[in-house]
PDB file of N, CA and C in Angstrom:
ATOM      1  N   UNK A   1      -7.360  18.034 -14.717  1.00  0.00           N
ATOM      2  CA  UNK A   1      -6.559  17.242 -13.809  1.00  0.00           C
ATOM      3  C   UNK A   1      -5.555  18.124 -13.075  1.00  0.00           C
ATOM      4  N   UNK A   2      -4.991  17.809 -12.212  1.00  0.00           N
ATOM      5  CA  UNK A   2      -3.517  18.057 -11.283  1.00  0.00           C
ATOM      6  C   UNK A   2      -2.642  18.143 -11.783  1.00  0.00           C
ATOM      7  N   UNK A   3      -2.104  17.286 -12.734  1.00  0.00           N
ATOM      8  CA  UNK A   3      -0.909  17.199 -13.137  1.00  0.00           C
ATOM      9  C   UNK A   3      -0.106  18.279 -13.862  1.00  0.00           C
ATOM     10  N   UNK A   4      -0.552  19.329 -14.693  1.00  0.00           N
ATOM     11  CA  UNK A   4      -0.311  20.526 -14.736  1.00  0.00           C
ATOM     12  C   UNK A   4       0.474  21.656 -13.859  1.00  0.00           C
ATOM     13  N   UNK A   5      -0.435  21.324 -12.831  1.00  0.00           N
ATOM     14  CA  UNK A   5      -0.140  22.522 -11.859  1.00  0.00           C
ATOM     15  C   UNK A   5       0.881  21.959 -11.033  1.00  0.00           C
ATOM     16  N   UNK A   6       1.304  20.627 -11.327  1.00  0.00           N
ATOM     17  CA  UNK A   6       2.548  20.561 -10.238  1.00  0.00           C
ATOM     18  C   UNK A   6       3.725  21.214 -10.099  1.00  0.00           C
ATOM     19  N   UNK A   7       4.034  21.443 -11.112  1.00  0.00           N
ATOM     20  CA  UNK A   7       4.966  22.430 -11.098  1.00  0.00           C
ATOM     21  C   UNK A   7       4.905  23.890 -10.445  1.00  0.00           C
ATOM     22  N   UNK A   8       3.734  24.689 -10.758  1.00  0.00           N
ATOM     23  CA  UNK A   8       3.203  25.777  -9.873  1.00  0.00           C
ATOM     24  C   UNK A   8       3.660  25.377  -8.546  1.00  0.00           C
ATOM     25  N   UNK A   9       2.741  24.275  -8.156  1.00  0.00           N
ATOM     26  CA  UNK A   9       2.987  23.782  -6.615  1.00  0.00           C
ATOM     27  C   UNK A   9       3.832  23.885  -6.096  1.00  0.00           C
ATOM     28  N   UNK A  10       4.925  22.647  -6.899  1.00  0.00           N
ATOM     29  CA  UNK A  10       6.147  22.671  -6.227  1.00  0.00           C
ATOM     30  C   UNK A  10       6.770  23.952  -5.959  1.00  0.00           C
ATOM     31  N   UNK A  11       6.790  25.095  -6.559  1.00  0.00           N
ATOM     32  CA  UNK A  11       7.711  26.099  -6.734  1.00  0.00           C
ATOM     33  C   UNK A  11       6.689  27.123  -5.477  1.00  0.00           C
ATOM     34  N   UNK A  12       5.772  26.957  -5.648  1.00  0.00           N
ATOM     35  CA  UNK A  12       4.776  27.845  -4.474  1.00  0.00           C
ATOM     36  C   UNK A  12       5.018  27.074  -3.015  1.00  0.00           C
ATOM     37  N   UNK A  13       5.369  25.714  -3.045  1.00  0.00           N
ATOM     38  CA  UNK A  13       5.636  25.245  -1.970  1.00  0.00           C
ATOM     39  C   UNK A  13       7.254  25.652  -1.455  1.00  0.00           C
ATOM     40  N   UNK A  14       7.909  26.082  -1.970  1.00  0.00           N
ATOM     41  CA  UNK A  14       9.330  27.005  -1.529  1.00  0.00           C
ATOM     42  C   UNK A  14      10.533  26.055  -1.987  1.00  0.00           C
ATOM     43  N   UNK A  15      10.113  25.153  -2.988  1.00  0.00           N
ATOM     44  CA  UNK A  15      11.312  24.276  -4.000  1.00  0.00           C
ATOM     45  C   UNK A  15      11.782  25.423  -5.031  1.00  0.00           C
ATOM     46  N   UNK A  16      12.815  25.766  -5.170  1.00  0.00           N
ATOM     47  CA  UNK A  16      13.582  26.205  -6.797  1.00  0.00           C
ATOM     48  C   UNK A  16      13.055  25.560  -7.761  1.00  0.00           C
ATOM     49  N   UNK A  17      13.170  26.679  -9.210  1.00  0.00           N
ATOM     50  CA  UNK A  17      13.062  25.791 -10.197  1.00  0.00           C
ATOM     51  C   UNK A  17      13.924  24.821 -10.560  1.00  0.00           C
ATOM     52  N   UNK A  18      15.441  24.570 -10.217  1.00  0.00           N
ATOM     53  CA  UNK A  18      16.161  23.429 -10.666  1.00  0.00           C
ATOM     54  C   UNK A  18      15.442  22.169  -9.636  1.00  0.00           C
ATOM     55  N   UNK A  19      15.167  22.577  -8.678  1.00  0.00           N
ATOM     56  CA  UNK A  19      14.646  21.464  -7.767  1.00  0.00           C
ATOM     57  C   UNK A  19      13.359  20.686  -8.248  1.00  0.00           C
ATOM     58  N   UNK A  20      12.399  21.637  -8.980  1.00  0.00           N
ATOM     59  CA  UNK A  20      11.024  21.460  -9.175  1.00  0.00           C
ATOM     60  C   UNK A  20      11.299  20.349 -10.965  1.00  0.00           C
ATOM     61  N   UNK A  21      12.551  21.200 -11.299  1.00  0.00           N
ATOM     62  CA  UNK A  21      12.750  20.233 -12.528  1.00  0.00           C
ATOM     63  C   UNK A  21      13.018  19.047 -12.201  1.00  0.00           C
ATOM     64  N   UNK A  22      14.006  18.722 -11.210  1.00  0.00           N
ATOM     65  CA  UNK A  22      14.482  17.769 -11.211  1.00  0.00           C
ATOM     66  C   UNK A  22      13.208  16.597 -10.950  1.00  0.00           C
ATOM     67  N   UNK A  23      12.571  16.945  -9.952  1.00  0.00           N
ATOM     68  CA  UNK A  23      11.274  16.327  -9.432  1.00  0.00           C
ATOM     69  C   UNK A  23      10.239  15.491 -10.379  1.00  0.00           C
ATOM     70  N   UNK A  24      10.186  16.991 -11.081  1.00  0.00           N
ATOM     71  CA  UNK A  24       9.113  16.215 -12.252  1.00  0.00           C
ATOM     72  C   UNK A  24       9.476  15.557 -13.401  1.00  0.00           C
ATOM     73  N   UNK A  25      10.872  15.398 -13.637  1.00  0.00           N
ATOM     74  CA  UNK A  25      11.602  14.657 -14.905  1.00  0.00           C
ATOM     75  C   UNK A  25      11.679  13.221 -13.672  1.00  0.00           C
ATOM     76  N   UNK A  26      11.613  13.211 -12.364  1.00  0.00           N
ATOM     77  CA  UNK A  26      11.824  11.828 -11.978  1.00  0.00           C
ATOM     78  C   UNK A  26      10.390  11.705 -11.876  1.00  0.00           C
ATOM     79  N   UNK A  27       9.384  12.029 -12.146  1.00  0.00           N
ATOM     80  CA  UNK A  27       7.774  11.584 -11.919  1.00  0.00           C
ATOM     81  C   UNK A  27       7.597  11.363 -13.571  1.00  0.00           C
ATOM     82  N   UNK A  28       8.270  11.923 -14.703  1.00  0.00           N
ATOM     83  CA  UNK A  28       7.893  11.294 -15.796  1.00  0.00           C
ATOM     84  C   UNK A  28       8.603  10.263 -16.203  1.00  0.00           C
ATOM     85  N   UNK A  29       9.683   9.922 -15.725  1.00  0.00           N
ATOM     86  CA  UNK A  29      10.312   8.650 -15.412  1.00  0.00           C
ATOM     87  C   UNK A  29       9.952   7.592 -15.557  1.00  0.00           C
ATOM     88  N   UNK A  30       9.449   7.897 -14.205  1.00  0.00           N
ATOM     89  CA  UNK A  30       8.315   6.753 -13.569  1.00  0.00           C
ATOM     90  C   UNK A  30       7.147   6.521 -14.115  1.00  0.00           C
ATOM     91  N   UNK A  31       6.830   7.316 -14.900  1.00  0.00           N
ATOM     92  CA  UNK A  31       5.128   7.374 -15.947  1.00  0.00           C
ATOM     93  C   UNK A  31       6.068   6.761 -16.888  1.00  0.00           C
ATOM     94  N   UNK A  32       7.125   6.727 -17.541  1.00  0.00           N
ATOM     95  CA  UNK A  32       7.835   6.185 -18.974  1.00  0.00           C
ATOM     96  C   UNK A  32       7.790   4.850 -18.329  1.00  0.00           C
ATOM     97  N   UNK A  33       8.688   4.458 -17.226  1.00  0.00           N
ATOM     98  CA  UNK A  33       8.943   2.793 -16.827  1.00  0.00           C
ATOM     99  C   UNK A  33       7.722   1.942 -16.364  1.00  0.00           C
ATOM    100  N   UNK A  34       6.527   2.838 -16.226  1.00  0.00           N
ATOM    101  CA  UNK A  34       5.034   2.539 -15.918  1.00  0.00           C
ATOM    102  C   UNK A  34       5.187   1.779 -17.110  1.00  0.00           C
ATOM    103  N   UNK A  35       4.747   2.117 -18.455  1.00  0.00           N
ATOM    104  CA  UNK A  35       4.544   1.932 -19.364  1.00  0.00           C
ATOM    105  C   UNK A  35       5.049  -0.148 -19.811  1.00  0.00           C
ATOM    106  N   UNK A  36       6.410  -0.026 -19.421  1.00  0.00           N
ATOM    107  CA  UNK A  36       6.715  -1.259 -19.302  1.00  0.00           C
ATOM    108  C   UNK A  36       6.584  -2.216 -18.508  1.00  0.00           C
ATOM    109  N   UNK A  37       5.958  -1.674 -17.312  1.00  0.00           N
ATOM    110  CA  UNK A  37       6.006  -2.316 -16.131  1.00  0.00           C
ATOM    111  C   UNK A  37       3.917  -2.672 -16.599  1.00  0.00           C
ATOM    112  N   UNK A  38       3.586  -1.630 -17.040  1.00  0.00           N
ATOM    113  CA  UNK A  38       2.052  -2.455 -17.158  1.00  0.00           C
ATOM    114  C   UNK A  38       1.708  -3.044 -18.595  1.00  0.00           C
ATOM    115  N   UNK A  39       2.850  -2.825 -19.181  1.00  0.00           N
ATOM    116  CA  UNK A  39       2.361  -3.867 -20.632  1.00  0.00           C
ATOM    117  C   UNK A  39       2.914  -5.060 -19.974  1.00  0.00           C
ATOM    118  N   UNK A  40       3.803  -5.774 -19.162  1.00  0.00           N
ATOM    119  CA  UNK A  40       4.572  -6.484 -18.832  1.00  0.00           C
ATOM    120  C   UNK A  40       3.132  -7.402 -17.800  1.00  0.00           C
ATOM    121  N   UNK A  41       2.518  -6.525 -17.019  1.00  0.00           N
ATOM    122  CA  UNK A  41       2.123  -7.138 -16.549  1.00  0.00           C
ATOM    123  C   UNK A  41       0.007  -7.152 -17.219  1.00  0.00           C
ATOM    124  N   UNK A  42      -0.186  -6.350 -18.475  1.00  0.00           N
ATOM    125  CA  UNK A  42      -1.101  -6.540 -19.422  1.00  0.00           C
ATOM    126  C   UNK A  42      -1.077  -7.788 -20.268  1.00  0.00           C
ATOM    127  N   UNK A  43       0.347  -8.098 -20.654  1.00  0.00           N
ATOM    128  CA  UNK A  43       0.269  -9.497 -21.225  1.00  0.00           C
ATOM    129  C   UNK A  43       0.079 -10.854 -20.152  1.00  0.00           C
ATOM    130  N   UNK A  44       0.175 -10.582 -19.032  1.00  0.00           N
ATOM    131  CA  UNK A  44       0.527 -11.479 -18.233  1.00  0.00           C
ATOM    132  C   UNK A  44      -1.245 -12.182 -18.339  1.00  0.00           C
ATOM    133  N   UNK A  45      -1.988 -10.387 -17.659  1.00  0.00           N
ATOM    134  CA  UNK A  45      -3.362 -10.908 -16.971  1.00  0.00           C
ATOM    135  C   UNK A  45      -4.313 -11.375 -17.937  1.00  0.00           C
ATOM    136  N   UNK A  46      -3.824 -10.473 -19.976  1.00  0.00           N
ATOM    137  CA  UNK A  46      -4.569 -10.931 -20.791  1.00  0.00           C
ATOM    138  C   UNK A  46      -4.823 -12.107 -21.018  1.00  0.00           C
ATOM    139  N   UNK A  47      -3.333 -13.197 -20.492  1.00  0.00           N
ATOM    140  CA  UNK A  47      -3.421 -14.947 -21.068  1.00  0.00           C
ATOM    141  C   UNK A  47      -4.346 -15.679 -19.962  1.00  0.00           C
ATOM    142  N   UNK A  48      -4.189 -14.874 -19.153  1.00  0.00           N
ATOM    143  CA  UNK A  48      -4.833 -15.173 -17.691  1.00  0.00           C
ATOM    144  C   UNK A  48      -6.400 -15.352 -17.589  1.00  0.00           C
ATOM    145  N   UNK A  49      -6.528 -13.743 -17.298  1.00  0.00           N
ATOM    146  CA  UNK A  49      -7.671 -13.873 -16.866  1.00  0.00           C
ATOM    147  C   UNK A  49      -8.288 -12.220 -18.228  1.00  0.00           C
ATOM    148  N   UNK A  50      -8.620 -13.087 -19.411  1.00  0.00           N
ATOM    149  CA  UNK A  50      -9.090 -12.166 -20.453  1.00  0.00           C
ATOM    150  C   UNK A  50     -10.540 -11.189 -20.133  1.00  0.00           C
ATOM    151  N   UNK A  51     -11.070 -11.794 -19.504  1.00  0.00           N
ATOM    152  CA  UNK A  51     -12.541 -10.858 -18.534  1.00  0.00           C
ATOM    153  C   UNK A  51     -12.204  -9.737 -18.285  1.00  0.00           C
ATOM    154  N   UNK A  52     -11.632  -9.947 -17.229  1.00  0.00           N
ATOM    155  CA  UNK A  52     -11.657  -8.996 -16.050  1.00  0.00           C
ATOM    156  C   UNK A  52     -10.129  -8.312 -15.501  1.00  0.00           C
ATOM    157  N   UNK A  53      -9.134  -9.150 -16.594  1.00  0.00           N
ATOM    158  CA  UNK A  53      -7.767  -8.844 -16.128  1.00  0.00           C
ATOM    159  C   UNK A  53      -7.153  -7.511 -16.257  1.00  0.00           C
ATOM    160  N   UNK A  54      -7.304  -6.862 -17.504  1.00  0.00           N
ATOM    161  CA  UNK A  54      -7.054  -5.708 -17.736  1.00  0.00           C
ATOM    162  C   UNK A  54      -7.768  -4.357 -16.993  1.00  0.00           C
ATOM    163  N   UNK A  55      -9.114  -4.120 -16.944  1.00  0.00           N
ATOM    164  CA  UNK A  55      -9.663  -3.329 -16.520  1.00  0.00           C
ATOM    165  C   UNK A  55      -9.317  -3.620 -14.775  1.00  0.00           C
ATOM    166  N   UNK A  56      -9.020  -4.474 -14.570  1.00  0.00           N
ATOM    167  CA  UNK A  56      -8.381  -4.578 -12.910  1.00  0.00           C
ATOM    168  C   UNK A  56      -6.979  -4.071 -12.805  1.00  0.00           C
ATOM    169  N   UNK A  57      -6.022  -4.014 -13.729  1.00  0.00           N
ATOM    170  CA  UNK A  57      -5.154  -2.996 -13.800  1.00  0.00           C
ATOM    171  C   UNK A  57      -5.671  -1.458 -13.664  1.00  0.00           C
ATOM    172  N   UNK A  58      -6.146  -0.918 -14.976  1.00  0.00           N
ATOM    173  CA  UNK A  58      -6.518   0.129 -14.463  1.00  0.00           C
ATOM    174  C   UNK A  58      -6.895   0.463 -13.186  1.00  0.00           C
ATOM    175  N   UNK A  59      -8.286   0.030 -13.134  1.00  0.00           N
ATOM    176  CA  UNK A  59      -8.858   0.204 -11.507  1.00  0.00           C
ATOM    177  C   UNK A  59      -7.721   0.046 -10.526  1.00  0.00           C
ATOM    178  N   UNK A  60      -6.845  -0.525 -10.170  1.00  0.00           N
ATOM    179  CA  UNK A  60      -5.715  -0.293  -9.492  1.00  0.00           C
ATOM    180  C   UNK A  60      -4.492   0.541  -9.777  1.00  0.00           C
ATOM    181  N   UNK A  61      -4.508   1.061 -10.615  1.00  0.00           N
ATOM    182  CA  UNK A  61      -4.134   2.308 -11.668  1.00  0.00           C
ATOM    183  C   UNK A  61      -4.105   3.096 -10.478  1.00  0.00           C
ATOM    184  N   UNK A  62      -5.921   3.997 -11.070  1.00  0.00           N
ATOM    185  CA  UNK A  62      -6.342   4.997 -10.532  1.00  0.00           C
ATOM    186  C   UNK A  62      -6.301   4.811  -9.197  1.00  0.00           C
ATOM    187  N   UNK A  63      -6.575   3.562  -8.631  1.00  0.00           N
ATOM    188  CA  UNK A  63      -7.025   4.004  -6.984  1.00  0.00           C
ATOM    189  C   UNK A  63      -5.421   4.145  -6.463  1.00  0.00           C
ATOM    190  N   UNK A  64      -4.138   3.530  -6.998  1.00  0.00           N
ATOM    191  CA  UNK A  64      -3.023   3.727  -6.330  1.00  0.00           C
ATOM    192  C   UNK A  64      -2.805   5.486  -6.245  1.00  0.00           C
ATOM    193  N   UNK A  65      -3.455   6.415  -7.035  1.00  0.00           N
ATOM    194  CA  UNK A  65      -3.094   7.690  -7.263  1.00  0.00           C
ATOM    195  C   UNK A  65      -3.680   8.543  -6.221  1.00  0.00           C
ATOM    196  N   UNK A  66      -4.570   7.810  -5.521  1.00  0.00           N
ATOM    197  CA  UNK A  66      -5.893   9.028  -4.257  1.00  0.00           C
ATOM    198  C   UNK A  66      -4.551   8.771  -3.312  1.00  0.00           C
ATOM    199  N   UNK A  67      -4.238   7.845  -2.748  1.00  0.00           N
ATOM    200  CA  UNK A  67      -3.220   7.684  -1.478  1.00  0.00           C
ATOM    201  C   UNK A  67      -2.261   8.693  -1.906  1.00  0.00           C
ATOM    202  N   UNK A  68      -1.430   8.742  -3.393  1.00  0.00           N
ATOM    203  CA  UNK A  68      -0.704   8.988  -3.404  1.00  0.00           C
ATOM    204  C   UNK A  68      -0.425  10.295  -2.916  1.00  0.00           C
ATOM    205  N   UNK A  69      -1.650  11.183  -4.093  1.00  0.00           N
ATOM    206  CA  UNK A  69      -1.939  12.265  -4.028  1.00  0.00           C
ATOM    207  C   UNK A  69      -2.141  12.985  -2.168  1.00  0.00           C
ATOM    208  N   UNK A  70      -2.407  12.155  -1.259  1.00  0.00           N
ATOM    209  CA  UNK A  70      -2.787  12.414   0.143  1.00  0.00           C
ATOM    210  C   UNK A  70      -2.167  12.833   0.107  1.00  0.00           C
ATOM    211  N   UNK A  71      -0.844  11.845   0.183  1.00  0.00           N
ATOM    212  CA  UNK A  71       0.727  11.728   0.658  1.00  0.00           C
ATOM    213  C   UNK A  71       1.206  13.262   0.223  1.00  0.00           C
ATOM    214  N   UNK A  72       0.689  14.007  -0.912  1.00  0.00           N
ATOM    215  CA  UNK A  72       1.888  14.546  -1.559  1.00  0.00           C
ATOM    216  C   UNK A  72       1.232  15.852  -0.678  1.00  0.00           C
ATOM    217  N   UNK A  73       0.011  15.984  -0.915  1.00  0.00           N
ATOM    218  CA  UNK A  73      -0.498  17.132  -0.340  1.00  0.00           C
ATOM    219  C   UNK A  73      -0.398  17.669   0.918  1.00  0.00           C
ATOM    220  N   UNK A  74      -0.778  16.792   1.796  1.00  0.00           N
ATOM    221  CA  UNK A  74      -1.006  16.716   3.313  1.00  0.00           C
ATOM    222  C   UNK A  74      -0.084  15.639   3.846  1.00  0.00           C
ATOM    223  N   UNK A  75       0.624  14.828   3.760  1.00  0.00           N
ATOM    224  CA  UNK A  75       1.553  14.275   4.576  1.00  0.00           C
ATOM    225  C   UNK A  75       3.098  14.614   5.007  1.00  0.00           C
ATOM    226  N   UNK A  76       3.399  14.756   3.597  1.00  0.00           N
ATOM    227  CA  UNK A  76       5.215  15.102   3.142  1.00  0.00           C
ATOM    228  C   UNK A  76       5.505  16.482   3.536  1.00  0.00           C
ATOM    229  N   UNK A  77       6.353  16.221   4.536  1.00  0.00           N
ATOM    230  CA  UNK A  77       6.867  17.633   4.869  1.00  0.00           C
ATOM    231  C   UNK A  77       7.444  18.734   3.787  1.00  0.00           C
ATOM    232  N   UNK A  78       6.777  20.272   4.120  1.00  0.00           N
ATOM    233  CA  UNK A  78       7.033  21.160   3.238  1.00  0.00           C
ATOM    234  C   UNK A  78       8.278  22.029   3.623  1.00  0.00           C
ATOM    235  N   UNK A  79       9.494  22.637   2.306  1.00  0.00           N
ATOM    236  CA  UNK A  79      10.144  23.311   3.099  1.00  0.00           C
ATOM    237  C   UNK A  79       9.466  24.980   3.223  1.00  0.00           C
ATOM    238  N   UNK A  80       9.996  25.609   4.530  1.00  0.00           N
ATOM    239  CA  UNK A  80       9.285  26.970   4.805  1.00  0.00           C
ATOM    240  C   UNK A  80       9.979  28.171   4.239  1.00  0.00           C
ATOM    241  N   UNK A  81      11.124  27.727   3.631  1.00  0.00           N
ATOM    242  CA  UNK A  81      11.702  29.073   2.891  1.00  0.00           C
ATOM    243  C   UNK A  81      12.511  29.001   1.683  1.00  0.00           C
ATOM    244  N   UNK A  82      12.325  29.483   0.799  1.00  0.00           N
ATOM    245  CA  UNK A  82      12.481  29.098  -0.795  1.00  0.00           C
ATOM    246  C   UNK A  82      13.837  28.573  -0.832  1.00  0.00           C
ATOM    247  N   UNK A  83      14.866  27.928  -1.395  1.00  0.00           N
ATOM    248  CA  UNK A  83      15.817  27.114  -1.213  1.00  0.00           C
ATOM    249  C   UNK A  83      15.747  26.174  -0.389  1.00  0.00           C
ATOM    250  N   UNK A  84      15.179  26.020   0.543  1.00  0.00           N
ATOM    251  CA  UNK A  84      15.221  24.991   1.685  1.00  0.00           C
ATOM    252  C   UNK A  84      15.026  23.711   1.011  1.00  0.00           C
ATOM    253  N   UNK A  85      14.505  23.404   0.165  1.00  0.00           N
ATOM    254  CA  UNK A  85      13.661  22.312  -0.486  1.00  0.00           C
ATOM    255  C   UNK A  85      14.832  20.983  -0.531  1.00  0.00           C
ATOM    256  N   UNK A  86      16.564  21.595  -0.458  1.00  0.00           N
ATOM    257  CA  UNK A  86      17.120  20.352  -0.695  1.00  0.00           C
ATOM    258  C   UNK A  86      16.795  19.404   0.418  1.00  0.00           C
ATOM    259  N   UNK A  87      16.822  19.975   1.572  1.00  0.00           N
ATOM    260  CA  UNK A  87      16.505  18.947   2.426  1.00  0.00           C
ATOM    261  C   UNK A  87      15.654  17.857   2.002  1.00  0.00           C
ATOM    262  N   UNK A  88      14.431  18.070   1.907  1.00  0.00           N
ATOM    263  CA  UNK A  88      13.441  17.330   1.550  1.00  0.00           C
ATOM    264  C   UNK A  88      12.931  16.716   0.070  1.00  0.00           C
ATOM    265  N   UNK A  89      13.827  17.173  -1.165  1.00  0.00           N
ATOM    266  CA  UNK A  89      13.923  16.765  -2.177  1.00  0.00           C
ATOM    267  C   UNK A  89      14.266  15.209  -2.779  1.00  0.00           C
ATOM    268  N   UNK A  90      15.092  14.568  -2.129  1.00  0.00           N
ATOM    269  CA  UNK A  90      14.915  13.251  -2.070  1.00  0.00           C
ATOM    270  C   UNK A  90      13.560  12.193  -1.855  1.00  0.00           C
ATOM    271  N   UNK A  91      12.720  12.636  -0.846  1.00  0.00           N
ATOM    272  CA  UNK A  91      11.981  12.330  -0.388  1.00  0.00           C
ATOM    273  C   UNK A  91      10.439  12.656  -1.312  1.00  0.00           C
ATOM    274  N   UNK A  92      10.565  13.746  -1.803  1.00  0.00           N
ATOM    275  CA  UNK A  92       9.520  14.145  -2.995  1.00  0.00           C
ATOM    276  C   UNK A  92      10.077  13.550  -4.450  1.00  0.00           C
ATOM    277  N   UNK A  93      11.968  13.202  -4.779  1.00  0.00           N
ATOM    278  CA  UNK A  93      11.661  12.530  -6.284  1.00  0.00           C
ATOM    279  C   UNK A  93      11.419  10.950  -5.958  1.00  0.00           C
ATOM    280  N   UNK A  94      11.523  10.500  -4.768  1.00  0.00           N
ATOM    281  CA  UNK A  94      11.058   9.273  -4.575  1.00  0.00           C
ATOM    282  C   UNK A  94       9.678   8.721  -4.613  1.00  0.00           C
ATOM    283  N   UNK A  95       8.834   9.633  -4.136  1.00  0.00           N
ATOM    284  CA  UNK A  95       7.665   9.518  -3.791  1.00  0.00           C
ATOM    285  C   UNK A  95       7.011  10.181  -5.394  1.00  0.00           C
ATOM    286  N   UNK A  96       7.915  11.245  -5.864  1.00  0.00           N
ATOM    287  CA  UNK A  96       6.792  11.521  -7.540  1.00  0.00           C
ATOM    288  C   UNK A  96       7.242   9.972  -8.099  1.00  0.00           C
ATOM    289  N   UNK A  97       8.590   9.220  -8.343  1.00  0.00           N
ATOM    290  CA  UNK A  97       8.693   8.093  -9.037  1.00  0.00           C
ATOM    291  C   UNK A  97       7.661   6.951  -8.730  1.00  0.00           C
ATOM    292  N   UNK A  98       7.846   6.729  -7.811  1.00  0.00           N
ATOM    293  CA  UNK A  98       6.563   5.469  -7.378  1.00  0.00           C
ATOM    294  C   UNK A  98       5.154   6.202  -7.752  1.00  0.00           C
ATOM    295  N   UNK A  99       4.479   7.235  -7.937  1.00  0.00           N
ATOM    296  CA  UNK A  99       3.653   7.530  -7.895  1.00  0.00           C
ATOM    297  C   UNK A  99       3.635   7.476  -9.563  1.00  0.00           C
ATOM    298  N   UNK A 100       4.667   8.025 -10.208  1.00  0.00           N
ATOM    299  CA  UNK A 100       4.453   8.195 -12.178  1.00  0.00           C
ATOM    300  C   UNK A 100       4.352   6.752 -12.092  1.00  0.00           C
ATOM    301  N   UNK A 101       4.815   5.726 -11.521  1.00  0.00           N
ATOM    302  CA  UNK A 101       5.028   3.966 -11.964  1.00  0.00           C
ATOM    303  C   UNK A 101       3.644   3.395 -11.639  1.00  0.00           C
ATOM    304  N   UNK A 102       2.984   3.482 -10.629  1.00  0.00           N
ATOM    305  CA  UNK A 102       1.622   3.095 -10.482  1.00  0.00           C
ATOM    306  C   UNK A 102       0.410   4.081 -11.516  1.00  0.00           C
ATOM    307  N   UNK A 103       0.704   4.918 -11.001  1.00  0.00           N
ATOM    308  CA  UNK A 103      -0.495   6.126 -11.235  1.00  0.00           C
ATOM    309  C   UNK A 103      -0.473   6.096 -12.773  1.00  0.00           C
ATOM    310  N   UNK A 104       0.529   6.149 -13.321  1.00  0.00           N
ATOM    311  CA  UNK A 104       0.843   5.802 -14.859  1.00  0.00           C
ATOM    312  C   UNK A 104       0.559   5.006 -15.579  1.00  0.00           C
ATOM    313  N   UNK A 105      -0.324   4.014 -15.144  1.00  0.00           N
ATOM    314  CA  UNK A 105      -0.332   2.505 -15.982  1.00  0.00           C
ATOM    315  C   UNK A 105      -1.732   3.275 -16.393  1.00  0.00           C
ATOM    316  N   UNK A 106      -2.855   3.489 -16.498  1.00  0.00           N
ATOM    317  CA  UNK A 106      -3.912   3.541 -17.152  1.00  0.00           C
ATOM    318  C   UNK A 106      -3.919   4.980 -18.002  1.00  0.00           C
ATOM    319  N   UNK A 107      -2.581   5.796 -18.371  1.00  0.00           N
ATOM    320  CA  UNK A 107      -2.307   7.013 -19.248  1.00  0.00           C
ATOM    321  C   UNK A 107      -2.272   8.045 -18.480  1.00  0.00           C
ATOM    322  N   UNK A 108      -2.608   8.305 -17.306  1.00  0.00           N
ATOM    323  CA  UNK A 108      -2.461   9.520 -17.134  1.00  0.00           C
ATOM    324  C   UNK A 108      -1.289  10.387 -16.810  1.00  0.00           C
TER     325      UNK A 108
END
């Protein structure tokens, strides 16, 4: 998987390491509050709809993670010289949080 090397990334993309920390402690965050946010809504679909409810989480799991991943690669502006990154650091722990909160519900 990806998730490994983000850190490489970030720091090859011209973020500091305090920057690159900060980033990925708000993307595991968001994978921790995943956790509550899809048992929350696992009990909901189990009373619901016991078939098909759960594995439709997942499947919306994973597919929320391809967009995300676009976004992170090819959309979000990069900074061009190593420190620069505060600028745009807001904008990457926002976007790793929503991404650990979706992308997170089926474990990964």
């Amino acid at each position: 998987t990806v998730f490994p090397f983000f850190t490489q990334w970030l720091e090859l993309t011209c973020f500091t390491h305090g920057e690159t920390a900060v980033i990925l402690l708000c993307f595991g965050f968001g994978c921790a509050c995943s956790n509550l946010v899809s048992g929350a809504m696992l009990n909901f679909v189990a009373t619901r709809f016991p078939d098909h409810g759960p594995p439709t989480i997942a499947n919306i799991s994973v597919a929320s993670g391809v967009p995300f991943l676009v976004l992170l690669f090819y959309v979000l502006p990069r900074p061009t010289h190593l420190g620069d990154g505060a600028n745009h650091e807001l904008v990457d722990i926002c976007t790793f949080v929503v991404f650990g909160v979706l992308a997170g519900m089926c474990g990964t």
